[in-house]
Protein backbone atom coordinates (compact mmCIF):
# COMPACT_ATOMS: atom_id res chain seq x y z
CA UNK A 1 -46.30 12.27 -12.94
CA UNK A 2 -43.90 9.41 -12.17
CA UNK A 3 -41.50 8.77 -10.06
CA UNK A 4 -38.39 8.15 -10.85
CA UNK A 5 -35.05 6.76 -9.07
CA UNK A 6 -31.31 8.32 -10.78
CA UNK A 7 -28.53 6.63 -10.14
CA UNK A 8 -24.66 7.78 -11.26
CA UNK A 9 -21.57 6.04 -9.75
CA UNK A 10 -19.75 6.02 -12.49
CA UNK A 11 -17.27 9.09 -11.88
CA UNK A 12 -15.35 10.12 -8.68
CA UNK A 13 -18.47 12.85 -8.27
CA UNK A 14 -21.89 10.42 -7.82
CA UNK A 15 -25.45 11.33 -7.80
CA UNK A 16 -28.47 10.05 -7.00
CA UNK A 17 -31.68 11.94 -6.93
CA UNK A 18 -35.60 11.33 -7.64
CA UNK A 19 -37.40 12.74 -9.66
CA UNK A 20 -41.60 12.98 -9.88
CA UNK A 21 -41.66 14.92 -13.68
CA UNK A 22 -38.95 16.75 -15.61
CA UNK A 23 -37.27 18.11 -12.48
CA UNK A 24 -34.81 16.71 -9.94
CA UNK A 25 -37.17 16.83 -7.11
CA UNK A 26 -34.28 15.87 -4.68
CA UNK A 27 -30.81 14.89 -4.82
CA UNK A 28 -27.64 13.82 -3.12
CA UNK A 29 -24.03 13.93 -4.22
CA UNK A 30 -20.84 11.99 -3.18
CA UNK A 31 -17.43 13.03 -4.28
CA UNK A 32 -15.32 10.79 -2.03
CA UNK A 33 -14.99 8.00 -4.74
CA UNK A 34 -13.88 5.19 -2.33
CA UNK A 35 -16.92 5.58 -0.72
CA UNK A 36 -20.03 5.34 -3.28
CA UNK A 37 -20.59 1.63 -1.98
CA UNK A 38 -21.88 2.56 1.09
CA UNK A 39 -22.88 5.80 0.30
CA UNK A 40 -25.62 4.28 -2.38
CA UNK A 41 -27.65 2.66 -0.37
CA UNK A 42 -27.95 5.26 2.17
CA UNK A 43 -28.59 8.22 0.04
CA UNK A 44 -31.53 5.84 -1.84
CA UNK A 45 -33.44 5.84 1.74
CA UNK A 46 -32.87 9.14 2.61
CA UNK A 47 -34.32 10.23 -0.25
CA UNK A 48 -37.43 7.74 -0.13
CA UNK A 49 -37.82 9.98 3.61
CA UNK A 50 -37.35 13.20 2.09
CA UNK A 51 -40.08 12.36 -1.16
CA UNK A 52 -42.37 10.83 1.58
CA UNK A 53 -42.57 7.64 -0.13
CA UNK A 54 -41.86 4.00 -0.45
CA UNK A 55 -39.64 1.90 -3.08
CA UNK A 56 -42.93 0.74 -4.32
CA UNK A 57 -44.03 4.30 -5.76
CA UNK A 58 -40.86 4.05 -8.12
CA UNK A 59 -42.01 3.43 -11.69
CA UNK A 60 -38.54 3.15 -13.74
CA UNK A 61 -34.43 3.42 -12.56
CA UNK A 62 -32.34 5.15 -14.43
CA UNK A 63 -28.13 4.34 -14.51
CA UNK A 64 -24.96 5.66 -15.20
CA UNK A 65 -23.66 2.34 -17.46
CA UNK A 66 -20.42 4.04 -18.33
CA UNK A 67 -17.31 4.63 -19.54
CA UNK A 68 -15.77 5.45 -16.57
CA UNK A 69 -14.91 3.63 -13.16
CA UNK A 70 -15.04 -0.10 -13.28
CA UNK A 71 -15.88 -0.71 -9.76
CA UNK A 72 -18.20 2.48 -9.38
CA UNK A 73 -19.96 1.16 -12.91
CA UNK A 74 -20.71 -1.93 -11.11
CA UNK A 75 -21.94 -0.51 -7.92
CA UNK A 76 -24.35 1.55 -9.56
CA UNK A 77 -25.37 -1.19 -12.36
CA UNK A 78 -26.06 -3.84 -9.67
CA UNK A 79 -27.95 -1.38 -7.66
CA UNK A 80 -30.59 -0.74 -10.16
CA UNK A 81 -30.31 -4.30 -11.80
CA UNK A 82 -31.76 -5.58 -8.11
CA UNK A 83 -34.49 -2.66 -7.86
CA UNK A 84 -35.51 -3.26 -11.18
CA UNK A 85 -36.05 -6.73 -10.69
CA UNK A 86 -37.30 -6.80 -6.88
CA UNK A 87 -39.93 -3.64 -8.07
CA UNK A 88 -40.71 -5.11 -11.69
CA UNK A 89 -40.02 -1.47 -13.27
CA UNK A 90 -38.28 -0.96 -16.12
CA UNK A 91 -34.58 0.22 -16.50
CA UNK A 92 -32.83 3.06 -18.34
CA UNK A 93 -29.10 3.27 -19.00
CA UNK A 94 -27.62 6.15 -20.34
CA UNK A 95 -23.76 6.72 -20.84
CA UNK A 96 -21.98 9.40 -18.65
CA UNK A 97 -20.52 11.18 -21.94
CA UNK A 98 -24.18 11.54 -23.13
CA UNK A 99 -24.79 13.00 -19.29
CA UNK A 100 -21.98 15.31 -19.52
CA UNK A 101 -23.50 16.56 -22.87
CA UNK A 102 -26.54 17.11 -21.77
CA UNK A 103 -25.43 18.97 -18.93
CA UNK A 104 -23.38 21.15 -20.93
CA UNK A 105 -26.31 22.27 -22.78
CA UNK A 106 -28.27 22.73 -19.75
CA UNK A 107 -25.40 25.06 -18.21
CA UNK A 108 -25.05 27.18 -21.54
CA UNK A 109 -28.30 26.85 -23.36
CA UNK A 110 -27.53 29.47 -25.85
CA UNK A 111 -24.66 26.91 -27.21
CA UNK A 112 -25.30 25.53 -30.19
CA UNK A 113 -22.05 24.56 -31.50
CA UNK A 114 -20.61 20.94 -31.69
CA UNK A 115 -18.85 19.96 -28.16
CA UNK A 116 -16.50 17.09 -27.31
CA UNK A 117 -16.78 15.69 -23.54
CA UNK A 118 -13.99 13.81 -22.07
CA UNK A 119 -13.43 12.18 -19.04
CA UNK A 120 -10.06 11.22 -17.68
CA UNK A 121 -8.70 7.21 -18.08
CA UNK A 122 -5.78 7.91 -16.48
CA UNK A 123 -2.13 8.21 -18.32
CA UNK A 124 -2.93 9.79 -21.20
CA UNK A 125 -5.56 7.99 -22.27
CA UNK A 126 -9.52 9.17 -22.46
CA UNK A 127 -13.02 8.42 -22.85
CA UNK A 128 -14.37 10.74 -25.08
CA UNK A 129 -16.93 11.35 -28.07
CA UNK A 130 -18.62 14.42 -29.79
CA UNK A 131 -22.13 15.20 -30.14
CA UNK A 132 -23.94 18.23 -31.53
CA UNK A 133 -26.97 20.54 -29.83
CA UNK A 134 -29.51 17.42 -30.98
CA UNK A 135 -27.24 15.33 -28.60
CA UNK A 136 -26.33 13.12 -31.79
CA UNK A 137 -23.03 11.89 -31.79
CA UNK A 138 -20.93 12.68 -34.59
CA UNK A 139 -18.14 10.77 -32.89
CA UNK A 140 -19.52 7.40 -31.04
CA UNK A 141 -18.04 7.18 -27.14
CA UNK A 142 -14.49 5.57 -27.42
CA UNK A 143 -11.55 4.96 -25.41
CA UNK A 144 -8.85 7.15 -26.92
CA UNK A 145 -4.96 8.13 -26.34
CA UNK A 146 -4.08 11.60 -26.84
CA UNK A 147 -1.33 12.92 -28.66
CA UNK A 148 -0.43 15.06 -31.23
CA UNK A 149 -2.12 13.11 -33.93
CA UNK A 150 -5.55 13.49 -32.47
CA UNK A 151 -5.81 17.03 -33.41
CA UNK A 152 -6.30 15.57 -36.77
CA UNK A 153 -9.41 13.36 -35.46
CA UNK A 154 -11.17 16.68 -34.07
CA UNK A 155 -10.22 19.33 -36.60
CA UNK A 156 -13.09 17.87 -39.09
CA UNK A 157 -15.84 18.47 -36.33
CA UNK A 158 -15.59 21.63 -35.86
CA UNK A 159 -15.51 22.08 -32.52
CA UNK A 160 -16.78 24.88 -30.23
CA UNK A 161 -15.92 23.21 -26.35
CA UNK A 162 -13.82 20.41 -24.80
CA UNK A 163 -14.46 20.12 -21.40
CA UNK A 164 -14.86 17.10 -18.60
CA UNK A 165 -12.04 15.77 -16.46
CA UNK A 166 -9.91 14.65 -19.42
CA UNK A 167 -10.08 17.62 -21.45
CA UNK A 168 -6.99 19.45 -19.84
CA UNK A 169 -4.79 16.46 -21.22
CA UNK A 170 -5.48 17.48 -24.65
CA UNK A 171 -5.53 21.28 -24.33
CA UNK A 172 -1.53 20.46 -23.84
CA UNK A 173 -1.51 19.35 -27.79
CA UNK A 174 -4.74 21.80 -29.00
CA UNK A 175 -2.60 24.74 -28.66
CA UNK A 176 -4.14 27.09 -31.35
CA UNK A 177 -7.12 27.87 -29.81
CA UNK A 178 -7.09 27.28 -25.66
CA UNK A 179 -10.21 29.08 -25.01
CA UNK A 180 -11.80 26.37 -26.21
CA UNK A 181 -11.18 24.27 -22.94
CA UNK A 182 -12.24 27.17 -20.90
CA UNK A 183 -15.87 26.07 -19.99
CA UNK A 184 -15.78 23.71 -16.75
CA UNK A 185 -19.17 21.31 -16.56
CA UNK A 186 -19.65 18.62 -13.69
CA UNK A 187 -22.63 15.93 -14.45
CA UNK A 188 -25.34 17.53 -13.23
CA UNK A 189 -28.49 15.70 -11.30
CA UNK A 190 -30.94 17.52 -14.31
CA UNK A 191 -29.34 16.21 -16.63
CA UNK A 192 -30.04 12.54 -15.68
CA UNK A 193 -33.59 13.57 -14.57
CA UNK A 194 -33.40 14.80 -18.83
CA UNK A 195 -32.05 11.62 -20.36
CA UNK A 196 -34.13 8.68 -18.04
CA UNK A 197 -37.50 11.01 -18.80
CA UNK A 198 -36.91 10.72 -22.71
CA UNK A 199 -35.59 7.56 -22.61
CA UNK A 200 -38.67 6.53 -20.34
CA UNK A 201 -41.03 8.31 -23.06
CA UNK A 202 -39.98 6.62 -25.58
CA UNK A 203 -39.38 2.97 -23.60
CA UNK A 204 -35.60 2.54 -24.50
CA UNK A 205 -35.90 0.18 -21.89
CA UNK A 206 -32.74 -2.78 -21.01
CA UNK A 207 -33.51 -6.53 -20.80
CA UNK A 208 -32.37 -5.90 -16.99
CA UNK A 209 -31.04 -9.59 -17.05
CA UNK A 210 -29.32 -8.52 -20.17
CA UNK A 211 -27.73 -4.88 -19.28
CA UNK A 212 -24.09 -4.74 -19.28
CA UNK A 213 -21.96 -1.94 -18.80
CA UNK A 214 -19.80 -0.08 -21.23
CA UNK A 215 -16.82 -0.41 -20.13
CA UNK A 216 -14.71 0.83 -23.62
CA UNK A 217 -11.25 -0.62 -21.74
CA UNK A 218 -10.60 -4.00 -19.97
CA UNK A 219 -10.46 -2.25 -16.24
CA UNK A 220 -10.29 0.85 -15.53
CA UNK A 221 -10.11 2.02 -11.32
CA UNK A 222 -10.34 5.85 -11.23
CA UNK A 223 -8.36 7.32 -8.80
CA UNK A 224 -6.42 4.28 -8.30
């Protein structure tokens, strides 16, 4: 057993959570965006009190690298950048599209149908791929606009579920079939508990001088 520090600012709804094996042995979550900055830090002790132990006992950090937020990208990044390099652990980044996949399948395990995440980049513009039960992505995350035209992107995946923040934009030009956005899924603590543990396994570790963020547009401020 490890332990292990999660870290997701990426989205107005953060989480960060420990974990000592293949469950989220605690967590907290913010969902007042403007405030992950100082909320970060904070939560990181309190759960170092609640776990009973010290920043030392942490063995690898796992972070939210993006798409989403620009600034909340960067507060997590930098976060586990400095851990990483003041603890001399390795770090894990995983993409929040990939987090919102996995906790899809966690929520409705019997799925095994193809599924398209998106999260909202404000006018009508999303970040958004599609991965099947494997978590292999048939469509690679991208910055998208939606519009009537994009139907034609999906249609040849096959789709079974939209769903994230930005999936009600669509479901405006997806008219045939609205059921299909019916399935609400929030990133859940598990899930990054799921992807750092593989990831970990199988040390798909960053050059933490090296790790950059994936940003898919110039700037994007959610919220803002």
């Amino acid at each position: 057993m490890i332990w292990m520090l999660l870290i997701h600012t990426a989205l107005p709804r953060a989480i960060v959570a420990l974990s000592n094996g293949d469950e989220a042995a605690h967590f907290l979550i913010n969902d007042e965006q403007r405030e992950h900055t100082a909320f970060l830090h904070v939560a990181i002790d309190e759960l170092l009190k609640k776990a009973d132990i010290k920043p030392g006992d942490i063995k690898v950090v796992g972070v939210s690298s993006g798409p989403g937020s620009y600034s909340g990208i960067r507060v997590g990044l930098s976060a586990a950048k400095g851990l990483c390099y003041a603890l001399k652990i390795p770090l894990v980044t995983f993409n929040t599209l990939e987090a919102l996949a996995v906790s899809f399948y966690q929520k409705f395990p019997k799925e095994e149908g193809i599924i398209c995440p998106m999260i909202d980049a404000r006018r009508m513009e999303v970040f958004t791929a599609v991965y099947n039960k494997n978590l292999s992505p048939l469509l690679i995350p991208t910055a998208l606009e939606l519009k009537t035209s994009t139907t034609d992107l999906f249609s040849v995946y096959n789709i079974d579920a939209f769903f994230g923040s930005g999936s009600q934009k669509f479901s405006g030009f997806f008219t045939t079939n609205p059921k299909i956005f019916e399935r609400q899924v929030d990133i859940s603590p598990q899930s990054l508990v799921t992807i750092t543990n593989q990831k970990y396994k199988a040390k798909e570790f960053e050059d933490v001088s090296a790790a950059d963020a994936m940003y898919l547009k110039a700037v994007y401020f959610a919220g803002k």
